[in-house]
PDB file of N, CA and C in Angstrom:
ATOM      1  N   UNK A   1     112.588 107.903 104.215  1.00  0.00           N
ATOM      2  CA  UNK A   1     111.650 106.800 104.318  1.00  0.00           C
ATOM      3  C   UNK A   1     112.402 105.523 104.720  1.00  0.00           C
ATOM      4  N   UNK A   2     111.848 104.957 105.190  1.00  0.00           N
ATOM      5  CA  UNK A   2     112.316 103.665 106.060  1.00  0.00           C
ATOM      6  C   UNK A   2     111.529 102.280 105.474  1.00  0.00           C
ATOM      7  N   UNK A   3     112.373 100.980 105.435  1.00  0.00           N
ATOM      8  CA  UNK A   3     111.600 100.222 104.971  1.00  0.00           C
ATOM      9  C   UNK A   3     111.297  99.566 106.161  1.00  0.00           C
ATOM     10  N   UNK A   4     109.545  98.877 106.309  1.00  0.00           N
ATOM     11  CA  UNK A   4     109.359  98.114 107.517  1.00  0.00           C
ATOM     12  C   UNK A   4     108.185  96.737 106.924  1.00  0.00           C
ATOM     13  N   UNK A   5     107.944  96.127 108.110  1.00  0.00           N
ATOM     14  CA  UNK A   5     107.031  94.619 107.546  1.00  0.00           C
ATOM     15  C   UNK A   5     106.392  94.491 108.427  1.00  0.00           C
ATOM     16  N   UNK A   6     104.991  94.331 108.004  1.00  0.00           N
ATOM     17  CA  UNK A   6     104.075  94.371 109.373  1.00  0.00           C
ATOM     18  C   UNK A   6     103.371  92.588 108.950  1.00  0.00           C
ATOM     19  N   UNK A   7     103.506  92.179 110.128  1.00  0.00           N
ATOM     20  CA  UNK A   7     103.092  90.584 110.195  1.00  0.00           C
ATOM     21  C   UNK A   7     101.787  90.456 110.658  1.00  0.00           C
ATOM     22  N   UNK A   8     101.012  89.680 109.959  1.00  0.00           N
ATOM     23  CA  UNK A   8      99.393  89.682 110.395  1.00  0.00           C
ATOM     24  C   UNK A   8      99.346  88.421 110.701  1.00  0.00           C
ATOM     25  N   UNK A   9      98.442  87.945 111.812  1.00  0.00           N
ATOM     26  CA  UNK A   9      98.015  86.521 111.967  1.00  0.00           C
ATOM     27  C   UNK A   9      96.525  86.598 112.082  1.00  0.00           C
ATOM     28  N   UNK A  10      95.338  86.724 111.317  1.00  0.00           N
ATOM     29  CA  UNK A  10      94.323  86.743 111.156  1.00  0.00           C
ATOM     30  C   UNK A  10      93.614  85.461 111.303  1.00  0.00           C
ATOM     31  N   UNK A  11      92.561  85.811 111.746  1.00  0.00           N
ATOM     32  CA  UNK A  11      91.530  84.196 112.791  1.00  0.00           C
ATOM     33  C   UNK A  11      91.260  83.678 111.646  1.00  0.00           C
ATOM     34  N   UNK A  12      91.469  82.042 111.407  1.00  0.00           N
ATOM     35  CA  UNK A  12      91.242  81.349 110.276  1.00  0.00           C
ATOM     36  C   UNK A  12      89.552  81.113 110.577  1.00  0.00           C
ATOM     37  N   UNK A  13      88.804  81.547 111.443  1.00  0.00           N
ATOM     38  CA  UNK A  13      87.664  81.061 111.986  1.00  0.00           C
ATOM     39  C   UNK A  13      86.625  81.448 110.957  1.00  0.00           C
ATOM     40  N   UNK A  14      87.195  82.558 109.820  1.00  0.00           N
ATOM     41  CA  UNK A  14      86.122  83.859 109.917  1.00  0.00           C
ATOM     42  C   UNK A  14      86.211  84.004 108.056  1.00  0.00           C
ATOM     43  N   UNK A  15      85.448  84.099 107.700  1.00  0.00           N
ATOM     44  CA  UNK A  15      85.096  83.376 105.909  1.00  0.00           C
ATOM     45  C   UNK A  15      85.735  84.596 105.243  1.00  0.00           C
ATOM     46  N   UNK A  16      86.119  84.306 104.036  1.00  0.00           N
ATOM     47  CA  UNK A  16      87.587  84.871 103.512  1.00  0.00           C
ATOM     48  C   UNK A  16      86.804  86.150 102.931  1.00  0.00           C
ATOM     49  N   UNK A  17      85.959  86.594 102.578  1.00  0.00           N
ATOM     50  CA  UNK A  17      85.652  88.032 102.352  1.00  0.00           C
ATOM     51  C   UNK A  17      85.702  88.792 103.757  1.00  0.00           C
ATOM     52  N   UNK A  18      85.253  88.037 104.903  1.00  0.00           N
ATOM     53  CA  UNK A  18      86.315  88.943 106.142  1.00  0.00           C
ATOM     54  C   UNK A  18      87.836  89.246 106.550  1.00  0.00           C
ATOM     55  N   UNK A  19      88.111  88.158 106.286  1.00  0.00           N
ATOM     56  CA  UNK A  19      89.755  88.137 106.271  1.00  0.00           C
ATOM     57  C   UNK A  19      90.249  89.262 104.966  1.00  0.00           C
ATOM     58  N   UNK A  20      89.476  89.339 103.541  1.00  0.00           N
ATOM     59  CA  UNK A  20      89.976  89.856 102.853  1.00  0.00           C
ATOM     60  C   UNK A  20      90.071  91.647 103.639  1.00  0.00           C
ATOM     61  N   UNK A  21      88.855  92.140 104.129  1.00  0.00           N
ATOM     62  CA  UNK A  21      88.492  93.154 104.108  1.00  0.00           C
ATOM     63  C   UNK A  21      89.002  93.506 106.027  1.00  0.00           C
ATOM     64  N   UNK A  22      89.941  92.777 106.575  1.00  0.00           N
ATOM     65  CA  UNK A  22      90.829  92.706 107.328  1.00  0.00           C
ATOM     66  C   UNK A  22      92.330  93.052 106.909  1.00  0.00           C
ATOM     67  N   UNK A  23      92.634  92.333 105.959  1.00  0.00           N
ATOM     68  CA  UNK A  23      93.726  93.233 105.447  1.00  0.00           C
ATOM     69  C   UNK A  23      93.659  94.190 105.052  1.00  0.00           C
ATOM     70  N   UNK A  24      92.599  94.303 104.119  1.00  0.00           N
ATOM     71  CA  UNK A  24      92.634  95.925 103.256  1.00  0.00           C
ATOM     72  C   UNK A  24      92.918  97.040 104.578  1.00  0.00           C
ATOM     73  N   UNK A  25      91.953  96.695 105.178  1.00  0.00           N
ATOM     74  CA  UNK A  25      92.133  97.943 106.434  1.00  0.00           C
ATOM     75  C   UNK A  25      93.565  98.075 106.752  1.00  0.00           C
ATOM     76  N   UNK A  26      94.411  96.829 107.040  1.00  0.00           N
ATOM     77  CA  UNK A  26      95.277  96.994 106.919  1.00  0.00           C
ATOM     78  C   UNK A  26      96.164  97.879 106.358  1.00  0.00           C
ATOM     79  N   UNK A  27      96.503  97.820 105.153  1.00  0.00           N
ATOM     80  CA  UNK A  27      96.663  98.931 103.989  1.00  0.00           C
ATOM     81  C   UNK A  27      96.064  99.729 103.971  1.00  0.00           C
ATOM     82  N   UNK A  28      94.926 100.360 103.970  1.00  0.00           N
ATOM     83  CA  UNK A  28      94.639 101.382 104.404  1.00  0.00           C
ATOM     84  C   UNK A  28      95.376 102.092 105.524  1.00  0.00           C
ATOM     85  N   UNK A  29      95.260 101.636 106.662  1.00  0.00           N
ATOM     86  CA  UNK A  29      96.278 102.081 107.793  1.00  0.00           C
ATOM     87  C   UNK A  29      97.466 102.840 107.319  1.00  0.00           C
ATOM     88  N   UNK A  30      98.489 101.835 106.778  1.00  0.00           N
ATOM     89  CA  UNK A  30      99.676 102.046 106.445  1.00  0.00           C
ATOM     90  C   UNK A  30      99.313 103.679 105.268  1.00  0.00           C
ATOM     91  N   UNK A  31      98.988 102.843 104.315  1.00  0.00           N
ATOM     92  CA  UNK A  31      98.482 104.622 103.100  1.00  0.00           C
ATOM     93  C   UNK A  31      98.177 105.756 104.292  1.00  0.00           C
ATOM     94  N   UNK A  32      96.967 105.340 105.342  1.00  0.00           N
ATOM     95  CA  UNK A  32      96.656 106.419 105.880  1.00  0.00           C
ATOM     96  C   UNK A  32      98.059 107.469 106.636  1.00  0.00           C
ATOM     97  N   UNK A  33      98.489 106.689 107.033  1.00  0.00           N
ATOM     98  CA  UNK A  33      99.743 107.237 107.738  1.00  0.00           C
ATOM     99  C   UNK A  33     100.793 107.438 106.992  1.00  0.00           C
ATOM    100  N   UNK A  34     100.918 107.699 105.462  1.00  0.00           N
ATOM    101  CA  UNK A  34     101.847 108.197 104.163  1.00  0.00           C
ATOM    102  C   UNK A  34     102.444 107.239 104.067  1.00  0.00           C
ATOM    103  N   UNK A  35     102.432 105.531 104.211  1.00  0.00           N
ATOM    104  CA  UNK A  35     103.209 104.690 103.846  1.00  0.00           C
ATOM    105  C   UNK A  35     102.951 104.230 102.369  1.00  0.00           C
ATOM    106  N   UNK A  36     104.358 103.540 101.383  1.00  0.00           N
ATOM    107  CA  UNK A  36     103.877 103.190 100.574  1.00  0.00           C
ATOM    108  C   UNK A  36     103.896 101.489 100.600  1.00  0.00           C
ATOM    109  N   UNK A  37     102.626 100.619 100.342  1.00  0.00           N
ATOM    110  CA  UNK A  37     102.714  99.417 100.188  1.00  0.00           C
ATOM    111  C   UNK A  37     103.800  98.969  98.871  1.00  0.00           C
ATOM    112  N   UNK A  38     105.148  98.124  98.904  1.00  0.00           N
ATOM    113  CA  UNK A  38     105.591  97.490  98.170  1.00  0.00           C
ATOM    114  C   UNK A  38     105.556  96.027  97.997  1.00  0.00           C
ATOM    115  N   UNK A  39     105.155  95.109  98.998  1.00  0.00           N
ATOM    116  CA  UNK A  39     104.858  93.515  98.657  1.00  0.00           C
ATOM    117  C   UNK A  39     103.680  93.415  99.894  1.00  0.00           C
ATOM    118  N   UNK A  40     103.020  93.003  99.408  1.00  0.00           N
ATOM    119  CA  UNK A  40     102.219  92.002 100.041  1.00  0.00           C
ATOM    120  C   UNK A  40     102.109  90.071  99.762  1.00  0.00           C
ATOM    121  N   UNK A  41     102.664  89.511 100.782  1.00  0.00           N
ATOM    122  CA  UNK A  41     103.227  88.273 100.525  1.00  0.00           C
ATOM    123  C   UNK A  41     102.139  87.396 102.019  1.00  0.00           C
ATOM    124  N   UNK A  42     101.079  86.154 101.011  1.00  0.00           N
ATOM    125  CA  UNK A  42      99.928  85.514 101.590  1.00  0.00           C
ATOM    126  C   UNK A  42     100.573  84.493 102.249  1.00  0.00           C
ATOM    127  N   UNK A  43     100.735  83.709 103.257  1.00  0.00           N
ATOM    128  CA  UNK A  43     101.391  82.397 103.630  1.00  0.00           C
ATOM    129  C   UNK A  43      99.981  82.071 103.765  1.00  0.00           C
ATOM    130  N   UNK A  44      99.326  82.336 103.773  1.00  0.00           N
ATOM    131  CA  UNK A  44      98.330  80.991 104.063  1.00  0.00           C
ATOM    132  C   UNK A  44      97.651  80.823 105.461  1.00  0.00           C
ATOM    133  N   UNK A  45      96.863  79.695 105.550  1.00  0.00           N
ATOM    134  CA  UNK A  45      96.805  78.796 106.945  1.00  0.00           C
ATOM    135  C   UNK A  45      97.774  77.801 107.527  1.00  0.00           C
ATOM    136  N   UNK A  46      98.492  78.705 108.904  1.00  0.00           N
ATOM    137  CA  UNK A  46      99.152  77.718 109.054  1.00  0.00           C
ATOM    138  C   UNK A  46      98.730  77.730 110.637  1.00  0.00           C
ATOM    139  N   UNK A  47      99.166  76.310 111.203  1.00  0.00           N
ATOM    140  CA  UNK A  47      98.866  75.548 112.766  1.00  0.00           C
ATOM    141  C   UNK A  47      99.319  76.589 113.349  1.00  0.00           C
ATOM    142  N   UNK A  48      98.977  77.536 114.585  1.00  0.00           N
ATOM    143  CA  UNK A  48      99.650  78.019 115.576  1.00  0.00           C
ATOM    144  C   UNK A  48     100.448  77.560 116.529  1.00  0.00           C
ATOM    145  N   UNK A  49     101.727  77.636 116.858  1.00  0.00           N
ATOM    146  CA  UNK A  49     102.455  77.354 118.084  1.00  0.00           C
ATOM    147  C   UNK A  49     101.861  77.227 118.927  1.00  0.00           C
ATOM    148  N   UNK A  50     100.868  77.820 119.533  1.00  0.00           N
ATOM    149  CA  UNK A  50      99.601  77.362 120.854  1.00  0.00           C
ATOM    150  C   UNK A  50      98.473  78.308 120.802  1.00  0.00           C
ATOM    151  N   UNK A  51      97.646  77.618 121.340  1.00  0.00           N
ATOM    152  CA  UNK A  51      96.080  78.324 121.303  1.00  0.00           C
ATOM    153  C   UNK A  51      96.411  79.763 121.453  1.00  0.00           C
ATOM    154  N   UNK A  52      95.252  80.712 121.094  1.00  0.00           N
ATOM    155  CA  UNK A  52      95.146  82.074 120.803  1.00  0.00           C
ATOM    156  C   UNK A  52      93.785  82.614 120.788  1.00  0.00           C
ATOM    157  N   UNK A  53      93.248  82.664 121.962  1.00  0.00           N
ATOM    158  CA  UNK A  53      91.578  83.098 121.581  1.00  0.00           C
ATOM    159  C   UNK A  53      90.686  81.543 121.466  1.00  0.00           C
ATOM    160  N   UNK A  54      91.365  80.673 121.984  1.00  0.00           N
ATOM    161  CA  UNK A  54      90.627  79.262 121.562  1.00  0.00           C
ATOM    162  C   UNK A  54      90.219  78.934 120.464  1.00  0.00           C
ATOM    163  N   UNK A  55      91.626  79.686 119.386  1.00  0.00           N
ATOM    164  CA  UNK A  55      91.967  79.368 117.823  1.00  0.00           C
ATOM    165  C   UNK A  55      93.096  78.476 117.637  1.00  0.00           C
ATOM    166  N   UNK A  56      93.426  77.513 117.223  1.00  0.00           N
ATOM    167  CA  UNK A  56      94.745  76.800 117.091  1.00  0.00           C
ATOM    168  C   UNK A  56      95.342  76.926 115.372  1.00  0.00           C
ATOM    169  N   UNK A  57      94.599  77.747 114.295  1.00  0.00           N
ATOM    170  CA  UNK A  57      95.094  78.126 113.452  1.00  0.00           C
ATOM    171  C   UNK A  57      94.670  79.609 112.786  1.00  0.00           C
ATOM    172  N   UNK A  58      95.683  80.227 111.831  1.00  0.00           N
ATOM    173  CA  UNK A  58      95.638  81.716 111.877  1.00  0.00           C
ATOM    174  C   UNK A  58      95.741  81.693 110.194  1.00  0.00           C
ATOM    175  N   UNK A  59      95.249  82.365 110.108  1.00  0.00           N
ATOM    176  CA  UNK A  59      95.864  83.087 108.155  1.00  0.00           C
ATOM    177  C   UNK A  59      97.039  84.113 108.119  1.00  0.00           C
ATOM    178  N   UNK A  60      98.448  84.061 107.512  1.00  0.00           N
ATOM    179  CA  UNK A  60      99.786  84.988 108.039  1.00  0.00           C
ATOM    180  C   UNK A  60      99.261  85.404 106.606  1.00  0.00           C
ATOM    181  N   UNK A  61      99.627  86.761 106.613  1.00  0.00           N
ATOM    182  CA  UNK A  61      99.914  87.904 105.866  1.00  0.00           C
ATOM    183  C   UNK A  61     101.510  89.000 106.208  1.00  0.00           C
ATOM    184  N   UNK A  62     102.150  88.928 105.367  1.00  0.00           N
ATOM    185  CA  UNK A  62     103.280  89.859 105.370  1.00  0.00           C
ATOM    186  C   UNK A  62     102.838  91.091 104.617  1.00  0.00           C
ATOM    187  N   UNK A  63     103.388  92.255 104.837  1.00  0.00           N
ATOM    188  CA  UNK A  63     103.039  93.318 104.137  1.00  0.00           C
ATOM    189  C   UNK A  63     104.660  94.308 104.553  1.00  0.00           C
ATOM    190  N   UNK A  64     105.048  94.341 103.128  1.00  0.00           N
ATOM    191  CA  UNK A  64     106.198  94.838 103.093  1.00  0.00           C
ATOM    192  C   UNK A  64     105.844  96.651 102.854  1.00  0.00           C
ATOM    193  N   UNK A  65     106.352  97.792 103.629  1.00  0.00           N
ATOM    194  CA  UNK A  65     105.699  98.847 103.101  1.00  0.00           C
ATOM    195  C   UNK A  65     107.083 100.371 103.569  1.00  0.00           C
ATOM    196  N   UNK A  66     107.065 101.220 103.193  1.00  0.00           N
ATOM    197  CA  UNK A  66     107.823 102.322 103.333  1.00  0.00           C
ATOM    198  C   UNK A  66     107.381 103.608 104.058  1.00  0.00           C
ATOM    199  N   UNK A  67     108.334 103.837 104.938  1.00  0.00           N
ATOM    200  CA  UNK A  67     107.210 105.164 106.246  1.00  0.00           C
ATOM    201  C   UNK A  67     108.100 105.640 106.644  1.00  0.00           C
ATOM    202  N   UNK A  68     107.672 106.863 107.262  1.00  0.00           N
ATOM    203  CA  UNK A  68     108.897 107.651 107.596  1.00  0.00           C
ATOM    204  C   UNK A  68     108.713 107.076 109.167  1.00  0.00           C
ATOM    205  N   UNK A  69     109.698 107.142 110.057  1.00  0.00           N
ATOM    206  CA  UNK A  69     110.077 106.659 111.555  1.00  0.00           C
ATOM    207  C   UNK A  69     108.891 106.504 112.376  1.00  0.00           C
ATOM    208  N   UNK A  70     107.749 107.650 112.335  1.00  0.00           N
ATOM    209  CA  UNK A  70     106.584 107.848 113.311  1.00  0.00           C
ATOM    210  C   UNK A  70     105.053 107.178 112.987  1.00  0.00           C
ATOM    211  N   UNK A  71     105.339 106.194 111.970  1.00  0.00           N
ATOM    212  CA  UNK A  71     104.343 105.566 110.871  1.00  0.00           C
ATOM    213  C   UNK A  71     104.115 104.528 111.669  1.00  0.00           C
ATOM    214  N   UNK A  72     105.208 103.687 112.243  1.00  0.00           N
ATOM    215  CA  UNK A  72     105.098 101.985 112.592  1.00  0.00           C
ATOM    216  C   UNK A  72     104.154 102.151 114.053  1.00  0.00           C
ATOM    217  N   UNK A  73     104.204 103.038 115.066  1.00  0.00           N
ATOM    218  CA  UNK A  73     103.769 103.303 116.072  1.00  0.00           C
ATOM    219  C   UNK A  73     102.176 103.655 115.949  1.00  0.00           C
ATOM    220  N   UNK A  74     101.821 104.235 115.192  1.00  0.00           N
ATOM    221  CA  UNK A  74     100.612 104.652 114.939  1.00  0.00           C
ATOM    222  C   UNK A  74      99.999 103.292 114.062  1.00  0.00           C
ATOM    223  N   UNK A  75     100.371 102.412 113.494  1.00  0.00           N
ATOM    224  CA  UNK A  75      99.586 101.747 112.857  1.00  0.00           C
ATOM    225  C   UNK A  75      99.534 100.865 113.738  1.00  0.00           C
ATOM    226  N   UNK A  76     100.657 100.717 114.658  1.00  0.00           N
ATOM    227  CA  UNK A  76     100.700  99.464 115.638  1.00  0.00           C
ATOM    228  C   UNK A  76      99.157  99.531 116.712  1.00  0.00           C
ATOM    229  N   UNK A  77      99.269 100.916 116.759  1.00  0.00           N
ATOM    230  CA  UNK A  77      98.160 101.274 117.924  1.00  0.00           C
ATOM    231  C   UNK A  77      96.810 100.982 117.217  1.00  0.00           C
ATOM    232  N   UNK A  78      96.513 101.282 115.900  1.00  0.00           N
ATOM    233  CA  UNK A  78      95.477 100.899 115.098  1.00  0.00           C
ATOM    234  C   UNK A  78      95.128  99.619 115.333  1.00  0.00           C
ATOM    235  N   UNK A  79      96.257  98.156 114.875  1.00  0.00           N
ATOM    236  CA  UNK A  79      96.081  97.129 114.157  1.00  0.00           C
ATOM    237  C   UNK A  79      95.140  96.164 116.113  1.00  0.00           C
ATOM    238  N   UNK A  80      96.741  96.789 116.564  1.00  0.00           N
ATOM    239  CA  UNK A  80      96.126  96.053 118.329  1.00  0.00           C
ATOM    240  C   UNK A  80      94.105  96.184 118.563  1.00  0.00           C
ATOM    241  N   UNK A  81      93.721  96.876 118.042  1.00  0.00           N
ATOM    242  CA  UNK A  81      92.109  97.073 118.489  1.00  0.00           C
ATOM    243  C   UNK A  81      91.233  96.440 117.100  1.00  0.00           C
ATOM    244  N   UNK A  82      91.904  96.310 115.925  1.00  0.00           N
ATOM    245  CA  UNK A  82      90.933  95.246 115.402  1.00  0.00           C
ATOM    246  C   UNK A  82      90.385  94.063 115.110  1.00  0.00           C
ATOM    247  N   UNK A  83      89.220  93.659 115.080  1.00  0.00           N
ATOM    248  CA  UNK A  83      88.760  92.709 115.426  1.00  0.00           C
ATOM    249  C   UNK A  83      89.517  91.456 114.269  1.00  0.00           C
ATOM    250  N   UNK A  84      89.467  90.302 115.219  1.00  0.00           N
ATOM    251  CA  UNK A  84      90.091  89.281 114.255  1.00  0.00           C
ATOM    252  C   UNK A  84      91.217  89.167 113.605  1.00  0.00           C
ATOM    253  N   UNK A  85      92.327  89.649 113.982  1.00  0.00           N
ATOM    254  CA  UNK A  85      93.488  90.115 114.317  1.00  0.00           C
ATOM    255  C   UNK A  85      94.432  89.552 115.890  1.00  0.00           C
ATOM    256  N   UNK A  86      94.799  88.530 115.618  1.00  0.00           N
ATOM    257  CA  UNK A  86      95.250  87.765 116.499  1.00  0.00           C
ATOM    258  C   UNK A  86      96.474  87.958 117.062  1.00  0.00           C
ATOM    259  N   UNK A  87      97.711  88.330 115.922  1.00  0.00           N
ATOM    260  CA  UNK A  87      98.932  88.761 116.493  1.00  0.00           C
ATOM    261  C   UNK A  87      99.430  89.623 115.445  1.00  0.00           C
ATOM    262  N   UNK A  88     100.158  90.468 115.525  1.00  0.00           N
ATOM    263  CA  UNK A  88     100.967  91.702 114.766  1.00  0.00           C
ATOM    264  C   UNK A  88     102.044  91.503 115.014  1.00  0.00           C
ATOM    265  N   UNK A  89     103.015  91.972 113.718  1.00  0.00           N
ATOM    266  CA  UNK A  89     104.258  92.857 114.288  1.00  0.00           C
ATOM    267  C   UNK A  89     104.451  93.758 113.715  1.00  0.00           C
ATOM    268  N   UNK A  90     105.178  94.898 114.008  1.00  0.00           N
ATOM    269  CA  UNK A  90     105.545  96.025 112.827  1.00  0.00           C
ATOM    270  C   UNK A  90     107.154  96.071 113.472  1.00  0.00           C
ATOM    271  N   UNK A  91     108.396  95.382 112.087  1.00  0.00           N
ATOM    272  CA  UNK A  91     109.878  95.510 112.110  1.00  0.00           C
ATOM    273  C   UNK A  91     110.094  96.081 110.910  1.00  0.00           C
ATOM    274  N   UNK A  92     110.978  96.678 111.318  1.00  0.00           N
ATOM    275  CA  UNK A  92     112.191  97.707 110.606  1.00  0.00           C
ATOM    276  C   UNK A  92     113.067  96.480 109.659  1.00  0.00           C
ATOM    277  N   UNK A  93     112.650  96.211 108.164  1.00  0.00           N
ATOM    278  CA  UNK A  93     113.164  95.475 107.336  1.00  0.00           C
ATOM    279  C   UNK A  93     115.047  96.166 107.063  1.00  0.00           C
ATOM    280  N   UNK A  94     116.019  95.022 107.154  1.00  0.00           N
ATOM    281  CA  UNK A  94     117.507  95.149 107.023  1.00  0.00           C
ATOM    282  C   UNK A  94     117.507  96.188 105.390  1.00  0.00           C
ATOM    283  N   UNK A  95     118.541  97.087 105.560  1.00  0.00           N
ATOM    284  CA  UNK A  95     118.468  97.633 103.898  1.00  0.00           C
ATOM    285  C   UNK A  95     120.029  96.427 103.346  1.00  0.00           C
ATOM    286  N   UNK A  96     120.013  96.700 102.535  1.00  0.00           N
ATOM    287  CA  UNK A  96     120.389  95.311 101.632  1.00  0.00           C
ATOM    288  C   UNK A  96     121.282  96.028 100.630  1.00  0.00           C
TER     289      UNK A  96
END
């Protein structure tokens, strides 16, 4: 198992029982594909570096989680098609 961090930038546009039930899917994803969630860490609303959808601010979500190598690819392909979901990343966290 591999540790990785998938970065969410979710549309601040959109009232927080959507945003909530935007992440969950999230997690779901990851579970679906045998990952295990270990942190989930909220930053908040913060200003975007530049417009995005003719949004200038996002809600960041970190989600720290464990998968074996073929996990990050498949959720990546998931996260890209849902709605309100502005930017992703899925990285391979340093082991320590």
């Amino acid at each position: 198992m591999n540790k990785y961090e998938l970065a969410l930038v979710v549309n601040a546009k959109i009232e927080d029982e959507e945003r909530a039930a935007v992440v969950d899917k999230a997690k779901a994803l990851i579970e679906r594909f045998g990952g295990t969630i270990t942190n989930v860490d909220e930053w908040g609303k913060k200003r975007l570096a530049y417009e995005i959808q003719k949004t200038r601010e996002g809600f960041y979500y970190f989600i720290a989680f464990e998968a074996a190598g073929t996990a990050p690819a498949e959720i990546e392909s998931r996260v890209r098609i849902m709605d309100n979901v502005l930017r992703y990343l899925v990285v391979r966290a340093d082991e320590k």
